[in-house]
C-alpha atoms as a PDB file:
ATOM      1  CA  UNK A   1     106.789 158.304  32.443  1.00  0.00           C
ATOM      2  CA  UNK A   2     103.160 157.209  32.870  1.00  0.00           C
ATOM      3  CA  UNK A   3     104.466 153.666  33.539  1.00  0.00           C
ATOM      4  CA  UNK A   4     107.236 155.324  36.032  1.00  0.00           C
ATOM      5  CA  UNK A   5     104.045 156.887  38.022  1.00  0.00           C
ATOM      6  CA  UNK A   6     102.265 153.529  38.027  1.00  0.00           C
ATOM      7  CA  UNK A   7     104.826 151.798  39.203  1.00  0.00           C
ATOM      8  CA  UNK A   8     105.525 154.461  42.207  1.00  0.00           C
ATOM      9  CA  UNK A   9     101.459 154.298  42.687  1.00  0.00           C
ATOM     10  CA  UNK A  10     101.745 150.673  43.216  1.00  0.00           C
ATOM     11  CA  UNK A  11     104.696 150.580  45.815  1.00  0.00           C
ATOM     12  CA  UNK A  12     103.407 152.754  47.732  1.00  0.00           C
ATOM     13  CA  UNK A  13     100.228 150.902  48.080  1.00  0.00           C
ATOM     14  CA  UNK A  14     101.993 147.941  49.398  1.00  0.00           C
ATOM     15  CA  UNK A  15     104.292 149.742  51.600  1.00  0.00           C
ATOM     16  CA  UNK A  16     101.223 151.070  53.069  1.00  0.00           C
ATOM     17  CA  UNK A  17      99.165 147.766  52.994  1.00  0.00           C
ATOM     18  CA  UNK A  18     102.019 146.021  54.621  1.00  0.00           C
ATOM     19  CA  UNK A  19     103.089 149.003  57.182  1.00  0.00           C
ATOM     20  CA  UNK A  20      99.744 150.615  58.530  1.00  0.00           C
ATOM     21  CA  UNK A  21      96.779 149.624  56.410  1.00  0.00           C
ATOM     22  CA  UNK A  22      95.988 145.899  57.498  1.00  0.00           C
ATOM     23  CA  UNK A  23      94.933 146.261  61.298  1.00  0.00           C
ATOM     24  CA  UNK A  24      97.531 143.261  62.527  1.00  0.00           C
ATOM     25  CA  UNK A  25     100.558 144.659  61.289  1.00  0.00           C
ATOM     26  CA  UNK A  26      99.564 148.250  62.580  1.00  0.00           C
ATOM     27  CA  UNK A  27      98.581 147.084  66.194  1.00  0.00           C
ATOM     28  CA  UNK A  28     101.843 144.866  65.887  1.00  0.00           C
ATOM     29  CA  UNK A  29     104.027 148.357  65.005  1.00  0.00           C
ATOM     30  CA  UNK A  30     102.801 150.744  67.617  1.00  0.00           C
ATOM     31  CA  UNK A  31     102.663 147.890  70.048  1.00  0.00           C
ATOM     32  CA  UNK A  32     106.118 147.492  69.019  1.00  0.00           C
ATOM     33  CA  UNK A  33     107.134 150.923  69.024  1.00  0.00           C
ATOM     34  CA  UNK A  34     105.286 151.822  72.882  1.00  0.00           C
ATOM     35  CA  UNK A  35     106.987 148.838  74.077  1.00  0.00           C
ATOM     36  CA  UNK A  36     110.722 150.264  72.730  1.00  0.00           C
ATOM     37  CA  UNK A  37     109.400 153.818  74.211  1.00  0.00           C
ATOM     38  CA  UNK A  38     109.294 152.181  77.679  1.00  0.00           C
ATOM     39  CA  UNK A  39     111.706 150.113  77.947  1.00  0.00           C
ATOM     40  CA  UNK A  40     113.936 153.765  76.935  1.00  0.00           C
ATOM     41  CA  UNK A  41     112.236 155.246  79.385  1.00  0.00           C
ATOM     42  CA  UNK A  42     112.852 152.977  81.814  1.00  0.00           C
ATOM     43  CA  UNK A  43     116.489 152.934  80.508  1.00  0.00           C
ATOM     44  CA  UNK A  44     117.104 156.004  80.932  1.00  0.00           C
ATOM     45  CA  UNK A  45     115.570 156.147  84.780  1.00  0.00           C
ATOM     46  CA  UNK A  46     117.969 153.507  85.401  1.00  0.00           C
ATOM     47  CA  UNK A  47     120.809 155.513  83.862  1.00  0.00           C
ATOM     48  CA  UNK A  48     119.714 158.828  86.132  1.00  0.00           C
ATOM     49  CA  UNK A  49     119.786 156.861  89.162  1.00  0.00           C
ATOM     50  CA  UNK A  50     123.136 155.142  88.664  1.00  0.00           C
ATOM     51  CA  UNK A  51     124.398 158.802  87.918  1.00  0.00           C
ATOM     52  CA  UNK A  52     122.977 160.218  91.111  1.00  0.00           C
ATOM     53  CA  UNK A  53     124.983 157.182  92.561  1.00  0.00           C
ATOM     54  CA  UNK A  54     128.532 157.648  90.805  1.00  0.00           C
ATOM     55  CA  UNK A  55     128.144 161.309  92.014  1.00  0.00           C
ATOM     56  CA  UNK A  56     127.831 160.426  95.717  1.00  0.00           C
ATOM     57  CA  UNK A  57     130.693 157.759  95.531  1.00  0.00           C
ATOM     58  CA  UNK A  58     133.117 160.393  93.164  1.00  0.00           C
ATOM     59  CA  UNK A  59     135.270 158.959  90.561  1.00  0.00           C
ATOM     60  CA  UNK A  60     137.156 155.557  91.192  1.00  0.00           C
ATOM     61  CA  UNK A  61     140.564 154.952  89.699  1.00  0.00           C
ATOM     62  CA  UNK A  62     140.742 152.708  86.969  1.00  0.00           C
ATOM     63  CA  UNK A  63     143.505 150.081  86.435  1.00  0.00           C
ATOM     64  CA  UNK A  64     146.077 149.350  89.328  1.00  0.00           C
ATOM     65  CA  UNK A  65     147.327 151.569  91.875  1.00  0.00           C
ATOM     66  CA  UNK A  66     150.767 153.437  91.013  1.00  0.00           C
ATOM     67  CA  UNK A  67     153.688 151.983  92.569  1.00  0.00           C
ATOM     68  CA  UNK A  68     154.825 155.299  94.219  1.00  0.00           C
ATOM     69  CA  UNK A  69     154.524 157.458  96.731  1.00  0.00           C
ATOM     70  CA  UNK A  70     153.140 160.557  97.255  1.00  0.00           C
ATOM     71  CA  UNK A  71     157.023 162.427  97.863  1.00  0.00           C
ATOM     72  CA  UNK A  72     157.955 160.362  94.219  1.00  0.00           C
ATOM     73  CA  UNK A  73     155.110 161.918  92.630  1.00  0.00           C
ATOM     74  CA  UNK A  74     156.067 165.193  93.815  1.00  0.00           C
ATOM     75  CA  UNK A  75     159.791 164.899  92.850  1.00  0.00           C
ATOM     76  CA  UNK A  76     158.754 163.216  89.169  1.00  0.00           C
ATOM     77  CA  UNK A  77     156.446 166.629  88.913  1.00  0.00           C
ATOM     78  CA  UNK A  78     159.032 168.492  89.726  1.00  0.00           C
ATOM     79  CA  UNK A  79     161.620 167.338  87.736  1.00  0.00           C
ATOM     80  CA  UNK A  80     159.254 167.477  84.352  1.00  0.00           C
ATOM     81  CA  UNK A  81     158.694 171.142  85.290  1.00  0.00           C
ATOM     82  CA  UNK A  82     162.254 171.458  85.107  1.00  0.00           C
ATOM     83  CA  UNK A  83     162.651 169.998  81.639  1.00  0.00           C
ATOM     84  CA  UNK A  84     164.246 166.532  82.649  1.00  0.00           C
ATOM     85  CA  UNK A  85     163.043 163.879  79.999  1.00  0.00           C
ATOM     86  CA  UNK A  86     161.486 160.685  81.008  1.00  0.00           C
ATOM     87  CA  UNK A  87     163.890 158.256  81.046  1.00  0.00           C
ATOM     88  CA  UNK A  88     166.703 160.446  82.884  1.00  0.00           C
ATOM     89  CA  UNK A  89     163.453 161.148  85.596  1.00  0.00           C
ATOM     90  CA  UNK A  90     163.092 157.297  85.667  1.00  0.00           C
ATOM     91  CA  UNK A  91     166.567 156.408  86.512  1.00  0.00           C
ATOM     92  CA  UNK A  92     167.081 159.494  88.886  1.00  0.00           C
ATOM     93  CA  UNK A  93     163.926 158.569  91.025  1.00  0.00           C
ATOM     94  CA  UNK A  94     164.255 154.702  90.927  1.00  0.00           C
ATOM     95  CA  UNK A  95     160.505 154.290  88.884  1.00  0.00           C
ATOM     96  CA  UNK A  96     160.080 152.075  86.160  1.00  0.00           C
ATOM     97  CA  UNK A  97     159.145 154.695  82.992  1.00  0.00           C
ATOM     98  CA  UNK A  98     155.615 153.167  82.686  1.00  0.00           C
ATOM     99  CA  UNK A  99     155.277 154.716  86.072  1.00  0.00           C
ATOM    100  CA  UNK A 100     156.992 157.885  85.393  1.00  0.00           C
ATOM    101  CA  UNK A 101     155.435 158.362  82.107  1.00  0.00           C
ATOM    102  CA  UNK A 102     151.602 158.030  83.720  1.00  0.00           C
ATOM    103  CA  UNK A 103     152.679 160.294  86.534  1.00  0.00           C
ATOM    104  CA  UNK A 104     153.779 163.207  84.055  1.00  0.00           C
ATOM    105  CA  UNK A 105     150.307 161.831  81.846  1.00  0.00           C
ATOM    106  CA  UNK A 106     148.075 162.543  85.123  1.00  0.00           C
ATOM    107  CA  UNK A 107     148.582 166.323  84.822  1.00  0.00           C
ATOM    108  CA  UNK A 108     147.107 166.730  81.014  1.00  0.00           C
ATOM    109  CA  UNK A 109     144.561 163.589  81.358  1.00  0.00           C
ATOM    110  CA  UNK A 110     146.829 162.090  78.716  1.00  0.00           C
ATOM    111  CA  UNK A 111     147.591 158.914  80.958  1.00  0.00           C
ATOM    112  CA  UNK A 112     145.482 155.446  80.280  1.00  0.00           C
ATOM    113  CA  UNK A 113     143.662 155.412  83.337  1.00  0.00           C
ATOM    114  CA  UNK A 114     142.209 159.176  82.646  1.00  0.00           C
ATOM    115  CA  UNK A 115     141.839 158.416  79.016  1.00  0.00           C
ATOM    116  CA  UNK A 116     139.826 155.091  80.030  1.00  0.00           C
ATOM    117  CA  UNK A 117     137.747 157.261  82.704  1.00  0.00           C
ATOM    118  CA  UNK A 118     136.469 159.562  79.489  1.00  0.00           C
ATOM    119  CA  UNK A 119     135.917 156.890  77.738  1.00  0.00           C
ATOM    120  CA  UNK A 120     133.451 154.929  79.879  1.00  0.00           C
ATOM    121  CA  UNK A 121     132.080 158.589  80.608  1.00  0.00           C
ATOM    122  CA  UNK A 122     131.218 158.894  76.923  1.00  0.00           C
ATOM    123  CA  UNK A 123     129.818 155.410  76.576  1.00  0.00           C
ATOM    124  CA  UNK A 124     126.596 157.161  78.554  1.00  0.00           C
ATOM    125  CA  UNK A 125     123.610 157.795  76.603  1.00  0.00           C
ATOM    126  CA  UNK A 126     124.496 161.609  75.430  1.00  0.00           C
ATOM    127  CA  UNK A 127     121.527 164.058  74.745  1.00  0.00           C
ATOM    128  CA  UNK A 128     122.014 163.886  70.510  1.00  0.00           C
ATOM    129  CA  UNK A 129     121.685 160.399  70.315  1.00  0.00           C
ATOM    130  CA  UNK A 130     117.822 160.708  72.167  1.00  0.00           C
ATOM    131  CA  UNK A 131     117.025 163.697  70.244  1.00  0.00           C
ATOM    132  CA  UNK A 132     118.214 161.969  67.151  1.00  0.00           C
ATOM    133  CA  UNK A 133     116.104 158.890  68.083  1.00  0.00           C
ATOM    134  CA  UNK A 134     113.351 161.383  69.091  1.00  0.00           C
ATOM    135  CA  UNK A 135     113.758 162.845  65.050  1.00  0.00           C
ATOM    136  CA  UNK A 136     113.459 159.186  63.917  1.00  0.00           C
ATOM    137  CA  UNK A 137     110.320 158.870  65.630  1.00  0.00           C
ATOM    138  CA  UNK A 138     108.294 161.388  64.149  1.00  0.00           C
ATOM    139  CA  UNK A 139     109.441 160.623  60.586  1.00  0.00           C
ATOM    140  CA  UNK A 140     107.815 157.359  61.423  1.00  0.00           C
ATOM    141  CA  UNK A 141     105.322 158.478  62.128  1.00  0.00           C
ATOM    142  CA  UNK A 142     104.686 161.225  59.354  1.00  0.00           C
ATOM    143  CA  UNK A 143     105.305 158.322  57.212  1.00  0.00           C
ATOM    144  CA  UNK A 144     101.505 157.306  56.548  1.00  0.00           C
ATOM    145  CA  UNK A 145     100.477 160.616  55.657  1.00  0.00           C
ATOM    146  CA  UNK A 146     103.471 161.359  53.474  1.00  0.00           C
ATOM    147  CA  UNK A 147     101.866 157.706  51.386  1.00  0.00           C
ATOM    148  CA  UNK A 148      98.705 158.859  51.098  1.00  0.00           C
ATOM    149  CA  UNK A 149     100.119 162.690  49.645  1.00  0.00           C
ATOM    150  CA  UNK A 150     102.637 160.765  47.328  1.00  0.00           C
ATOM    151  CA  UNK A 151      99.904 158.211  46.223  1.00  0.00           C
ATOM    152  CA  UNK A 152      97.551 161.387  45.548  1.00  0.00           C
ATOM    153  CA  UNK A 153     100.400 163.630  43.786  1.00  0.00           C
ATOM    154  CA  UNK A 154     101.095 160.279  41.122  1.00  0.00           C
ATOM    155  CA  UNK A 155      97.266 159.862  41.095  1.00  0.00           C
ATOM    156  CA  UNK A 156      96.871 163.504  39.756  1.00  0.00           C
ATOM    157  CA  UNK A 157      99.519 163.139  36.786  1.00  0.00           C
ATOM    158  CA  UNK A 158      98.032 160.117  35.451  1.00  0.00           C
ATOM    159  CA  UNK A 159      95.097 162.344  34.991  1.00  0.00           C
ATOM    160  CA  UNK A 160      96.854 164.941  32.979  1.00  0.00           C
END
C-alpha cells in the first residue's frame, strides 16, 4: 500500500512538473490553448456568416437535374398515390426507374439528393460538440488543482 501511495505521489509530481509547474511548458500550454480558442472563435464567425449567406441564396439542388418535366412529375405522383409500383410507373410514363424512383423519394426526403442535403447540413458544427469541447476545457483546467489535492490526500496517508 505505502509503496502504491508513493508511487501515485511521484506521478503526479511529474505530471505536474511537466504540465504546469516549469514556466516554459505552462506559457507554451495556455499559449497553445488561447491560440486554439481563437482560431474556434474565428471558426465559428466564419461558419455564422456563411449561414447568414446559404439563408439568403435558399437551398441548391444537389446532383444533376431530373430528366422530367414538371406534368411527368405530377403524373408519377399521381400514379404512386394510386398504388402503381415503380417499375409499371416507369414503363407507363416513359422514365427510366432511377428517375421514377427519386421522384416518388422527393416526397419523404428518402431520395439521394435530399439525403445528401442532410448530410452536408449535419456536417456543421452542432451546439453539443462546442459545449462538449467547452466541458473539456474546464477539466483542463481544474486539472492543476485536482494534482495538488491528490498529491496532498497520498501525502496524508503516508503519515498515518
Amino acid at each position: 500500500m505505502r509503496q502504491h501511495v508513493e508511487r501515485t505521489i511521484e506521478l503526479t509530481q511529474r505530471w505536474a512538473d511537466a504540465l504546469y509547474r516549469s514556466e516554459d511548458s505552462r506559457c507554451e500550454l495556455d499559449d497553445a490553448l488561447k491560440d486554439y480558442e481563437n482560431l474556434r472563435t474565428e471558426f465559428n464567425e466564419l461558419v455564422r456568416l456563411w449561414n447568414r449567406y446559404i439563408e439568403m441564396v435558399g437551398p441548391q439542388p444537389v446532383g444533376r437535374p431530373l430528366q422530367a418535366g414538371d406534368a411527368q412529375i405530377a403524373e408519377v405522383r399521381k400514379l404512386r398515390n394510386a398504388g402503381a409500383s415503380l417499375r409499371k410507373i416507369a414503363t407507363e410514363t416513359n422514365l427510366g426507374l432511377r428517375t421514377v424512383r427519386t421522384i416518388t423519394g422527393q416526397q419523404d426526403r428518402s431520395d439521394r439528393t435530399s439525403q445528401k442535403r442532410e448530410e452536408l447540413r449535419h456536417r456543421s458544427l452542432t451546439r453539443n460538440r462546442m459545449l462538449d469541447w467547452r466541458r473539456r476545457r474546464r477539466a483542463r483546467e481544474a486539472m492543476p488543482g485536482q494534482l495538488v489535492e491528490i498529491e496532498r490526500e497520498a501525502m496524508e496517508l503516508l503519515k498515518r
